[in-house]
C-alpha atoms as a PDB file:
ATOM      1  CA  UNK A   1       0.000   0.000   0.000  1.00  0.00           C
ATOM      2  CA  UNK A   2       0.852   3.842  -0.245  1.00  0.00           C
ATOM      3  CA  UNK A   3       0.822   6.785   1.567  1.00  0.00           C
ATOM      4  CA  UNK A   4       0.384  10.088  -0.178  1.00  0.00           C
ATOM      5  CA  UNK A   5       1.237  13.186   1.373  1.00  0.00           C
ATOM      6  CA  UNK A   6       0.775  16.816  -0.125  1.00  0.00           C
ATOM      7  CA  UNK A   7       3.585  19.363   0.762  1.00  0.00           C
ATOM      8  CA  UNK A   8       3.227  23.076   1.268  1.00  0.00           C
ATOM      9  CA  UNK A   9       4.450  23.070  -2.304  1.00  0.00           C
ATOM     10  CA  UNK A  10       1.624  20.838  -3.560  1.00  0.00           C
ATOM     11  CA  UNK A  11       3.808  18.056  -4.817  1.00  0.00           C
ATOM     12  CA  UNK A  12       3.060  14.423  -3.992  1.00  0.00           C
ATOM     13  CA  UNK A  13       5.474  12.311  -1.999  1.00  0.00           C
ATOM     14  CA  UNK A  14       4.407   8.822  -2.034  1.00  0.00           C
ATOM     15  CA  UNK A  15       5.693   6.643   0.585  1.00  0.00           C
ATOM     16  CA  UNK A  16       5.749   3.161  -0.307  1.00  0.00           C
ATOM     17  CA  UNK A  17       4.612   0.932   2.841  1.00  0.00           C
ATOM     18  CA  UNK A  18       6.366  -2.296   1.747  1.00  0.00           C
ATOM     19  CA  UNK A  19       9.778  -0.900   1.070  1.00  0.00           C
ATOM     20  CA  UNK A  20       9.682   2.750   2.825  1.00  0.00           C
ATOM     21  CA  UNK A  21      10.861   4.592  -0.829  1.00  0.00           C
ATOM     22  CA  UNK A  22       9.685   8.058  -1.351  1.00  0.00           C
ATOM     23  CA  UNK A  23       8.738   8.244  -4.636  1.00  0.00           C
ATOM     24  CA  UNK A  24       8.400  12.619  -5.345  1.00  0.00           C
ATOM     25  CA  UNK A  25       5.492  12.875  -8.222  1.00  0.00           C
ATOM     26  CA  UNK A  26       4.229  16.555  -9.327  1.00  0.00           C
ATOM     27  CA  UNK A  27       0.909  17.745  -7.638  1.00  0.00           C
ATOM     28  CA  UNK A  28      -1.376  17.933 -11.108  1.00  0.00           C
ATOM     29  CA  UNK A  29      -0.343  14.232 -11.717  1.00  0.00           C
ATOM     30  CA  UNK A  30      -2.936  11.694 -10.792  1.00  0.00           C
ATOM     31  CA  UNK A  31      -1.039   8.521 -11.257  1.00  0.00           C
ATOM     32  CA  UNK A  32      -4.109   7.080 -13.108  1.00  0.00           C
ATOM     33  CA  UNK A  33      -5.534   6.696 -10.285  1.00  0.00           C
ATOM     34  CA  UNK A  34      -9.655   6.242  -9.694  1.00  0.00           C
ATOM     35  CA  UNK A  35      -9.927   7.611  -6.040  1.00  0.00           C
ATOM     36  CA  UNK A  36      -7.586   8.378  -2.841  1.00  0.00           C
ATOM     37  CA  UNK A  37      -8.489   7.653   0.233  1.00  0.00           C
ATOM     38  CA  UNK A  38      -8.453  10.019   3.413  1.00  0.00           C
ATOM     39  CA  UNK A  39      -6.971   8.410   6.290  1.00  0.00           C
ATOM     40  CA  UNK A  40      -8.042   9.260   9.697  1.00  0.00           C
ATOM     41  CA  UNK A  41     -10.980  11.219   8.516  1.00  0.00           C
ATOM     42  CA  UNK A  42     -14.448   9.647  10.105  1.00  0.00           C
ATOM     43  CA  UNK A  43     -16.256   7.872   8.054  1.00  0.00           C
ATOM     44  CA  UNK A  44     -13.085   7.304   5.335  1.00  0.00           C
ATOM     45  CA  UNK A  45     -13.444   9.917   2.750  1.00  0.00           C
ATOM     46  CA  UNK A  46     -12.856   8.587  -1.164  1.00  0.00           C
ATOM     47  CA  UNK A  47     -13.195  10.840  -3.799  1.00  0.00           C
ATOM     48  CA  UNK A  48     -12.775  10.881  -7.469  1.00  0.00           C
ATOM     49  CA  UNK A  49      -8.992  13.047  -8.322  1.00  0.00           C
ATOM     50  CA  UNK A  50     -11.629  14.301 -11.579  1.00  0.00           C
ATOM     51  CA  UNK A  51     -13.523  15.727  -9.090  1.00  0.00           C
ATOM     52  CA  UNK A  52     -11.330  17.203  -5.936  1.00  0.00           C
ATOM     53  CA  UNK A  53      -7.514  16.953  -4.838  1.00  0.00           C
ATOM     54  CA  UNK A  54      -6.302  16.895  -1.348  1.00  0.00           C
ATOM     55  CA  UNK A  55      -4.934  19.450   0.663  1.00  0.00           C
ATOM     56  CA  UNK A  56      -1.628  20.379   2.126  1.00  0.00           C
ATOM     57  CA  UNK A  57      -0.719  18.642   4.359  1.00  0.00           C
ATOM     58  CA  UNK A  58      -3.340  15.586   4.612  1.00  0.00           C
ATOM     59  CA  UNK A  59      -2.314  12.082   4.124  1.00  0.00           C
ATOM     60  CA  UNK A  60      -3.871   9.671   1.804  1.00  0.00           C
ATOM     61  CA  UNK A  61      -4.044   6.526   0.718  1.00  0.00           C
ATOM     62  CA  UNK A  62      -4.039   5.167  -2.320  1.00  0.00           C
ATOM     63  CA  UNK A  63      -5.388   1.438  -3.315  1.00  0.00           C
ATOM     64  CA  UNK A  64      -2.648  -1.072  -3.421  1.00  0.00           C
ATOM     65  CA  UNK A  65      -4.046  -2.335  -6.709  1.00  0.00           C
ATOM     66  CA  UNK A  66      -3.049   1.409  -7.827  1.00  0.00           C
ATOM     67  CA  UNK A  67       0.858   0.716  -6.911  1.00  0.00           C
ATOM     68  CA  UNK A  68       2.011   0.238 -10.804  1.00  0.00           C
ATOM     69  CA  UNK A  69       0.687   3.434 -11.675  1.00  0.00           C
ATOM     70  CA  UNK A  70       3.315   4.941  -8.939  1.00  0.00           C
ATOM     71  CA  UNK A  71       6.326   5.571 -10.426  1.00  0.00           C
ATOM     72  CA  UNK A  72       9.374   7.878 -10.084  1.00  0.00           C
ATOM     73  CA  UNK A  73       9.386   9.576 -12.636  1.00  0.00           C
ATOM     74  CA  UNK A  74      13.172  10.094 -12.535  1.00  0.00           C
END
């Protein structure tokens, strides 16, 4: 699985929970991605990225079946 996090600059670090890499990605890419996941928000708020982007500074998660679409783009 992933975590997402949004900096002050509005760029994407992922943080890969299997092997702890922090993958930068730039804020207006969406990885492909369907929905993220808000963690520690009650009830757990999904979203579609069409539709609404997180802000600084919240965490997300993104659906393990997702991970290929997470790459560096280095």
């Amino acid at each position: 699985s992933y975590h997402v996090y949004i900096t002050a600059e509005g760029h994407i670090h992922c943080h890969d929970s299997d092997d702890s890499r922090l993958v930068p990605q730039d804020g207006y890419t969406y990885f492909g991605i369907d929905h993220l996941e808000i963690l520690n928000t009650p009830p757990t708020a999904c979203f579609d990225v069409s539709d609404s982007w997180p802000q600084v500074g919240e965490t997300v998660y993104v659906d393990a079946s997702c991970s290929s679409d997470v790459e560096d783009p280095r």
